[in-house]
C-alpha atoms as a PDB file:
ATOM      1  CA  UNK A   1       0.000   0.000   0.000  1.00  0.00           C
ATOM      2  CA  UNK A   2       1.402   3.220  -0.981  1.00  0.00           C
ATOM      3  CA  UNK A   3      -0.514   5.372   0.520  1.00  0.00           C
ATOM      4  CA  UNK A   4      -1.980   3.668   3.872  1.00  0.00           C
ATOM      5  CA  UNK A   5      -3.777   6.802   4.998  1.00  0.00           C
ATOM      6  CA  UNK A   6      -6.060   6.596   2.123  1.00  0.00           C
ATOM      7  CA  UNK A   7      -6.523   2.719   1.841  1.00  0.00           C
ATOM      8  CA  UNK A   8      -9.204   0.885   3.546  1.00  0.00           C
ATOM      9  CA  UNK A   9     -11.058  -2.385   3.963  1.00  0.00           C
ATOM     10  CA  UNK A  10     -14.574  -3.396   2.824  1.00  0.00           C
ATOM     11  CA  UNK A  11     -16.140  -5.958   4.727  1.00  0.00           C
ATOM     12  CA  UNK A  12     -19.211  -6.931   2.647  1.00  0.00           C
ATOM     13  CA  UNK A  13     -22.067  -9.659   4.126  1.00  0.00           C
ATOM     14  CA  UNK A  14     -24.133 -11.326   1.802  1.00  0.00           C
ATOM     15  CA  UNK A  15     -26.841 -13.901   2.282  1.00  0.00           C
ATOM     16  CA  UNK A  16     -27.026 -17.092   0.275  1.00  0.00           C
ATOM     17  CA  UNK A  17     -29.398 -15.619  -2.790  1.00  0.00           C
ATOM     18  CA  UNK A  18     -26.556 -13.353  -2.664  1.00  0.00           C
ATOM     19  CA  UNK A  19     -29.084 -10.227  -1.144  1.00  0.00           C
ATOM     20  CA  UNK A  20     -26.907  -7.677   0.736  1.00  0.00           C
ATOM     21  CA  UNK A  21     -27.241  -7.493   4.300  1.00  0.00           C
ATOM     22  CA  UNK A  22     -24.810  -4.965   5.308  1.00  0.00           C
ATOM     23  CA  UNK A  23     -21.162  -3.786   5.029  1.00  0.00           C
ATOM     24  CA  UNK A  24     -18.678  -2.185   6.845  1.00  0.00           C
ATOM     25  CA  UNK A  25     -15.638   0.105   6.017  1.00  0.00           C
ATOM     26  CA  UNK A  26     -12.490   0.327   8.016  1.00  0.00           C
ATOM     27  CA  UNK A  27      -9.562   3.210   7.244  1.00  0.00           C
ATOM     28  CA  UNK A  28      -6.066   0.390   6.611  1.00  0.00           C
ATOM     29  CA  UNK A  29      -4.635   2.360   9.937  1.00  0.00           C
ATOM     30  CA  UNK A  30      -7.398   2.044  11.763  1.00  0.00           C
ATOM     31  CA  UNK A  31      -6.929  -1.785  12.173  1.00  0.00           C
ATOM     32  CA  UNK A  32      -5.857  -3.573  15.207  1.00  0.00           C
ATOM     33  CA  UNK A  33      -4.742  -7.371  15.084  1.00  0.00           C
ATOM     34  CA  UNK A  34      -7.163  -9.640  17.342  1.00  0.00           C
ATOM     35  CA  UNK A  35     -10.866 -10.231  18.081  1.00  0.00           C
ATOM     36  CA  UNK A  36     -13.032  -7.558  17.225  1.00  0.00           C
ATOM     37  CA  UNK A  37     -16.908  -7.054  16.661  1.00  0.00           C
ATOM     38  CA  UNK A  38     -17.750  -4.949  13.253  1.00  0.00           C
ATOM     39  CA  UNK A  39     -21.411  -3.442  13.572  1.00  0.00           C
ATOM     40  CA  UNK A  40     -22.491  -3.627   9.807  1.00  0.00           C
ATOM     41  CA  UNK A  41     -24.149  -0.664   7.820  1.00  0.00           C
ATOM     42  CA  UNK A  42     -26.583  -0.249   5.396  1.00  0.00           C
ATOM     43  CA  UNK A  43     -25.846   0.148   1.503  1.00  0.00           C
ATOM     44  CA  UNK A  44     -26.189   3.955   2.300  1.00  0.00           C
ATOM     45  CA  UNK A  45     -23.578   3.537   5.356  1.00  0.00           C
ATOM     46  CA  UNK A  46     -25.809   4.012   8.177  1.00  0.00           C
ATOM     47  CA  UNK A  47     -25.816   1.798  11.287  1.00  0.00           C
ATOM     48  CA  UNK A  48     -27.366  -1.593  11.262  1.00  0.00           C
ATOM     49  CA  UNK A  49     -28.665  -2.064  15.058  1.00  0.00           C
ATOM     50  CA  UNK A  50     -28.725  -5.995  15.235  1.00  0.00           C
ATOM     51  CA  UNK A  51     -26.152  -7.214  12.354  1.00  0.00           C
ATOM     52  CA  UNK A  52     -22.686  -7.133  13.648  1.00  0.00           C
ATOM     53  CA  UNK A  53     -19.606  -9.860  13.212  1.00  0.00           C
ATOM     54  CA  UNK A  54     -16.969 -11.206  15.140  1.00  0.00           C
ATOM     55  CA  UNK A  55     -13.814 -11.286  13.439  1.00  0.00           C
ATOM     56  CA  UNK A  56     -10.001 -12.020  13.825  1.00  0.00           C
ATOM     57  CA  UNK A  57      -7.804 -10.121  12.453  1.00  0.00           C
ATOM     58  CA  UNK A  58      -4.107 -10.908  11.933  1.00  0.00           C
ATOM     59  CA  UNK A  59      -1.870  -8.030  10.321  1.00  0.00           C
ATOM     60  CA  UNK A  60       1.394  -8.842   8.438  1.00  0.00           C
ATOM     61  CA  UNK A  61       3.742  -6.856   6.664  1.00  0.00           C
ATOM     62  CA  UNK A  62       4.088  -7.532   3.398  1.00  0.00           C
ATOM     63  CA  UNK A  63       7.822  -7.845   1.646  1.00  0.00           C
ATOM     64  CA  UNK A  64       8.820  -8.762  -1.424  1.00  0.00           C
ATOM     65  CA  UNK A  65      10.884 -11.618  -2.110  1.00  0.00           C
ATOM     66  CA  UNK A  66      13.311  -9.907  -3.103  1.00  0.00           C
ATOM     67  CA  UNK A  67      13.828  -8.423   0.223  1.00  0.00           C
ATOM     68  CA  UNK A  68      12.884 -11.768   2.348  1.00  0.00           C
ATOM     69  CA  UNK A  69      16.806 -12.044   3.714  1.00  0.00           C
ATOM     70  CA  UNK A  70      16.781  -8.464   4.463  1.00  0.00           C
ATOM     71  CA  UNK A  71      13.496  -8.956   6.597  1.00  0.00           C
ATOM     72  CA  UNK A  72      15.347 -11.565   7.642  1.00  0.00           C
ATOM     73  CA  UNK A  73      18.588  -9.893   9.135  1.00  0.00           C
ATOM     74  CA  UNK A  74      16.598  -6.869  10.770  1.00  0.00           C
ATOM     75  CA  UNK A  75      14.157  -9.417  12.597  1.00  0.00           C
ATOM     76  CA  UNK A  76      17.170 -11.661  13.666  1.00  0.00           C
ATOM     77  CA  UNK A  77      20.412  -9.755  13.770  1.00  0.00           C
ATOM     78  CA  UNK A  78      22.613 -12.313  16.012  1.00  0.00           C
ATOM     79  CA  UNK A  79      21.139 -15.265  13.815  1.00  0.00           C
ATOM     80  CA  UNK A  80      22.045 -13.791  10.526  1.00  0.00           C
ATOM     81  CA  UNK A  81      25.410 -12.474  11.847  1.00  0.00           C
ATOM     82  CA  UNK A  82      26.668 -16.162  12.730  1.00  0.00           C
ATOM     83  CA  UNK A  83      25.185 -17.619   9.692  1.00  0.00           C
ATOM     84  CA  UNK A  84      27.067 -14.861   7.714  1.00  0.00           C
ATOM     85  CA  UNK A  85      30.145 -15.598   9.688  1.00  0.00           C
ATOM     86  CA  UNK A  86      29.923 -19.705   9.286  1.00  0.00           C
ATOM     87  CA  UNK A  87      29.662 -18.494   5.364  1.00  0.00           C
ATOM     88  CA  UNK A  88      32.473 -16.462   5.143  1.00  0.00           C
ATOM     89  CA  UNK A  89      34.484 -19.537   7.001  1.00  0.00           C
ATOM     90  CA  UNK A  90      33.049 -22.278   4.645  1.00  0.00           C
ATOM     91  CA  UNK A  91      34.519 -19.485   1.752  1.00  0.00           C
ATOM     92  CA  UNK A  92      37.789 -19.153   2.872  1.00  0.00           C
ATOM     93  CA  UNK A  93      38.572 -23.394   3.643  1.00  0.00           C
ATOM     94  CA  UNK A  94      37.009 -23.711  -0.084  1.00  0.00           C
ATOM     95  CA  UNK A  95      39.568 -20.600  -1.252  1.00  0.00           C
ATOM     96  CA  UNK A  96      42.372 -22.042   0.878  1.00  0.00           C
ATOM     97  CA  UNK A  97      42.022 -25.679  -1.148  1.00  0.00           C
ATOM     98  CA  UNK A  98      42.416 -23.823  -5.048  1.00  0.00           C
ATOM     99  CA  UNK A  99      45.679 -23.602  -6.362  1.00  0.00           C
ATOM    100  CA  UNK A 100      47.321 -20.382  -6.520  1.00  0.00           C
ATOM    101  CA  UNK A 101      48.412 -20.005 -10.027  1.00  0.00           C
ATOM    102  CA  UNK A 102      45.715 -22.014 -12.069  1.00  0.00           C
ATOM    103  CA  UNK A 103      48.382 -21.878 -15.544  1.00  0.00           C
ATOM    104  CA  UNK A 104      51.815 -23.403 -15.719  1.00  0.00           C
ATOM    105  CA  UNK A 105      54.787 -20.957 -15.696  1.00  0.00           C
ATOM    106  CA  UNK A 106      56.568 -22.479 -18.918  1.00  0.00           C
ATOM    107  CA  UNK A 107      55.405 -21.621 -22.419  1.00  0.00           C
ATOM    108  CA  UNK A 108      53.478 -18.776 -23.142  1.00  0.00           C
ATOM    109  CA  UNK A 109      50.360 -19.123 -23.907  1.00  0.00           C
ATOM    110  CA  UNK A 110      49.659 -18.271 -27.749  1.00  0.00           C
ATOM    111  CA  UNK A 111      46.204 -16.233 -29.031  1.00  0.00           C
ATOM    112  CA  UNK A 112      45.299 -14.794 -32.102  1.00  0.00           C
ATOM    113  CA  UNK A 113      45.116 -11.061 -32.340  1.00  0.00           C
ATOM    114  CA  UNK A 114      43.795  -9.825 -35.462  1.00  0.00           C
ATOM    115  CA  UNK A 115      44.292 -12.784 -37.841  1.00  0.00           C
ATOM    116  CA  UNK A 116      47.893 -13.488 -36.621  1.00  0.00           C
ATOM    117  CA  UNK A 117      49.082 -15.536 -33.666  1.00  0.00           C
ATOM    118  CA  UNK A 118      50.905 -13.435 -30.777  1.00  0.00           C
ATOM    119  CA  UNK A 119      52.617 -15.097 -27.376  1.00  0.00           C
ATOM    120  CA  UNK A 120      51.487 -13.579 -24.186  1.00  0.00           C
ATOM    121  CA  UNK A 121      52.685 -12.563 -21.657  1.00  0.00           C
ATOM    122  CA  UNK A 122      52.608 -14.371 -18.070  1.00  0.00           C
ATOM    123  CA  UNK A 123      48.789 -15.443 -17.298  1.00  0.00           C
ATOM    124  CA  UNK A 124      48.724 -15.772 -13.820  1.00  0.00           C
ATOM    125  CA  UNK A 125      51.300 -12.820 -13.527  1.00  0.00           C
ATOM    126  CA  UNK A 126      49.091 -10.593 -15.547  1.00  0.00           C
ATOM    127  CA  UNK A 127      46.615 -11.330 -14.456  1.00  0.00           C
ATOM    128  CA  UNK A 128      47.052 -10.741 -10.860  1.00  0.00           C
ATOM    129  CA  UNK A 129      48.288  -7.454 -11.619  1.00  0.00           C
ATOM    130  CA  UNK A 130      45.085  -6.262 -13.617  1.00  0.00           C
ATOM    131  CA  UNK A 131      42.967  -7.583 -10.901  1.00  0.00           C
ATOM    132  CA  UNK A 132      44.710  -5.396  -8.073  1.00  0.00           C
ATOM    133  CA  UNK A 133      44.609  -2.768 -10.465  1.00  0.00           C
ATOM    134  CA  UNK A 134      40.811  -3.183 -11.071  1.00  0.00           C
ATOM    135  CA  UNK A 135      40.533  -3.813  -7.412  1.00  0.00           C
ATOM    136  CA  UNK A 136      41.895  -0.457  -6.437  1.00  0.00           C
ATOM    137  CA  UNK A 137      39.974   1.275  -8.869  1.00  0.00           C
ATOM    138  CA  UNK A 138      37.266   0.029  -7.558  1.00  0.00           C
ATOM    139  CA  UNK A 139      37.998   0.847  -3.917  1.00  0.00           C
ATOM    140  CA  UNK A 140      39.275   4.394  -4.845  1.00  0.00           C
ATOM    141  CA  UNK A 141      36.696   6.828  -6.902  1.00  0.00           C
ATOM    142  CA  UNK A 142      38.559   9.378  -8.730  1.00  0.00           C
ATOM    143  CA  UNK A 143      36.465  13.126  -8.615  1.00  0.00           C
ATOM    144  CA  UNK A 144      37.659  15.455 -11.446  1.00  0.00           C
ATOM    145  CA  UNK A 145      39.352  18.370 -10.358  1.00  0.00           C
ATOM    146  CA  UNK A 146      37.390  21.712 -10.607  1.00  0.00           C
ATOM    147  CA  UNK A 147      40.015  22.889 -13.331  1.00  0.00           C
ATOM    148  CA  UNK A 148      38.993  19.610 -15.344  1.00  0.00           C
ATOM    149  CA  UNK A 149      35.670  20.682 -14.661  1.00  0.00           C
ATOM    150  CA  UNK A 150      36.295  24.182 -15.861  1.00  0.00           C
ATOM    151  CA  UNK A 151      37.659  23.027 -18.643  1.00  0.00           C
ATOM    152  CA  UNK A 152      34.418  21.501 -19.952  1.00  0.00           C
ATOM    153  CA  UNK A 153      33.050  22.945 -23.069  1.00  0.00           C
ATOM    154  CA  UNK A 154      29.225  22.587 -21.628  1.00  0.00           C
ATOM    155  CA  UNK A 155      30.172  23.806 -18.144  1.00  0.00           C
ATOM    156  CA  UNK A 156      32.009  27.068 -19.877  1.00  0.00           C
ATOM    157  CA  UNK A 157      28.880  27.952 -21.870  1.00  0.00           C
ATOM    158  CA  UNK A 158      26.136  27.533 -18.953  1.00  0.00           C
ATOM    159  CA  UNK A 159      28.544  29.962 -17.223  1.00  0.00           C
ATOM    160  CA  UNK A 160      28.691  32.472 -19.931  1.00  0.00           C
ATOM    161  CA  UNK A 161      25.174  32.429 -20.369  1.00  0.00           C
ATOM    162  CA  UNK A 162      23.899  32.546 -16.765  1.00  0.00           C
ATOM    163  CA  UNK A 163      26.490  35.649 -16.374  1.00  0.00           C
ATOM    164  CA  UNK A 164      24.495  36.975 -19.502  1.00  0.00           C
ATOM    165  CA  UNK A 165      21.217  36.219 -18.064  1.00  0.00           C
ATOM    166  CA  UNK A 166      22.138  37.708 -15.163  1.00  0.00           C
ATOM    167  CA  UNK A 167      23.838  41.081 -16.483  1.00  0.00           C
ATOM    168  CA  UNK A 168      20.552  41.306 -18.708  1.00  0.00           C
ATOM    169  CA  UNK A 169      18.589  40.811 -15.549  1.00  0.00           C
ATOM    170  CA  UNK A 170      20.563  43.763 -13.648  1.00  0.00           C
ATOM    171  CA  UNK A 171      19.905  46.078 -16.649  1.00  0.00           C
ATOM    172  CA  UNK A 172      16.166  45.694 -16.504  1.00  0.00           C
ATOM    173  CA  UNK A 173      16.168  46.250 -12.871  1.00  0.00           C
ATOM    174  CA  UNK A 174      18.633  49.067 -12.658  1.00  0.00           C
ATOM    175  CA  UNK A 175      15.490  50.940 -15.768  1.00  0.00           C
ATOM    176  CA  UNK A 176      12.311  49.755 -13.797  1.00  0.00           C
ATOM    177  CA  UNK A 177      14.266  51.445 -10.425  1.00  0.00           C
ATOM    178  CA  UNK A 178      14.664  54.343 -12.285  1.00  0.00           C
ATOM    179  CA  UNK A 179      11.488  55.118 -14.183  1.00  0.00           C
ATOM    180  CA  UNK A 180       9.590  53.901 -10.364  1.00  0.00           C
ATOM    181  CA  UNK A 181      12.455  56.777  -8.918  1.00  0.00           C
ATOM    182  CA  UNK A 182      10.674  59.375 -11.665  1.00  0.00           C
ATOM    183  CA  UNK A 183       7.372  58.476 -11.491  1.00  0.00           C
ATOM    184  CA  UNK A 184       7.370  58.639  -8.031  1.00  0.00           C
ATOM    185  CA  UNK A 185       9.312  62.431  -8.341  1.00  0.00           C
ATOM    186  CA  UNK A 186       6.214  63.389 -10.656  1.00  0.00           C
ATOM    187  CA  UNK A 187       3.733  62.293  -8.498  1.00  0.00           C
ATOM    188  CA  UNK A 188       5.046  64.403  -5.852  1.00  0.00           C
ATOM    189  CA  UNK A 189       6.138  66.911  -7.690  1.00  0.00           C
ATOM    190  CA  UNK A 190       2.229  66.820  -8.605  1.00  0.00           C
ATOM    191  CA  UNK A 191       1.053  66.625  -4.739  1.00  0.00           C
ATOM    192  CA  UNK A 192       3.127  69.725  -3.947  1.00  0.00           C
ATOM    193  CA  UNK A 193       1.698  72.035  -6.377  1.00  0.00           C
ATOM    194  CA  UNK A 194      -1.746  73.962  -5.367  1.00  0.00           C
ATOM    195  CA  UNK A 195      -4.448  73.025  -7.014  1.00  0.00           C
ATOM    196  CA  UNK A 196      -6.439  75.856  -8.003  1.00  0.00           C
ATOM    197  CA  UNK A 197     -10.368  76.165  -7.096  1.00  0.00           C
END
């Protein structure tokens, strides 16, 4: 429910020639979890004095799948926590048992690159170096300078034209202060003189 202070629930009672006995609606928020009696109303929502029923209600969150192990974590931190941590052991015995260099250190391994065969260079080697490259990287964002920023051909003309914008804006208010200045010098230039009658 987006919107819980809007959403509500229609309880509708109908006999068994399906002929409407009485209804009741209850604001989502206005709900309680347990026994409860629900005096019914009439199709134009006004009390019923005898029809009532007796209902449980039970009120659950609902999460998506999606988010189940979250739900999960937040409802059971110290259960999560040490199944996380039996996890991360389980991970490092299975990462202890690989090899460390999956490729053997004598010939070079041989690919093509475009159409003609070329020897490379230490896999494993490489390899390991591209990955801690990639790893720090990762770990590391790198922000552009505000001179690299400057330097942007977009950023220079916003500039220039919110500098013209706002010069063209002074202008206009520097000749509307003015003429408000004179107008308001006539008018009392006009008050001051004696009117003659």
């Amino acid at each position: 429910i987006l919107m819980p202070e809007l959403a509500s629930l229609r309880v509708a009672v109908l006999e068994e020639g399906n002929k409407f006995l009485g209804h009741r609606i209850i604001p989502i928020n206005a709900l309680n979890s347990g026994y409860h009696h629900l005096c019914l109303h009439s199709e134009s929502n006004l009390p019923l004095t005898m029809p009532a029923l007796f209902v449980f209600l039970e009120l659950k969150d609902y999460v998506p799948d999606t988010w189940a192990d979250l739900t999960v974590a937040l409802a059971n931190p110290i259960k999560f926590f040490s199944a996380h941590d039996k996890k991360s052991v389980k991970l490092k015995e299975a990462m202890e048992g690989l090899p460390e260099k999956p490729f053997p250190l004598g010939s070079p391994i041989v690919r093509p690159v475009n159409g003609a065969l070329a020897p490379t260079s230490n896999g494993s080697a490489a390899g390991a170096r591209a990955k801690e490259e990639a790893m720090k990287e990762a770990t590391e964002p790198q922000t552009a300078s505000p001179e690299e920023l400057r330097e942007l051909k977009g950023v220079l003309k916003l500039q220039r034209r919110h500098e013209k914008e706002l010069r063209d804006l002074e202008r206009r208010g520097a000749r509307r202060w003015e003429e408000l200045l004179q107008r308001g010098a006539a008018e009392l230039a006009g008050l001051g003189q004696p009117s003659a009658g």
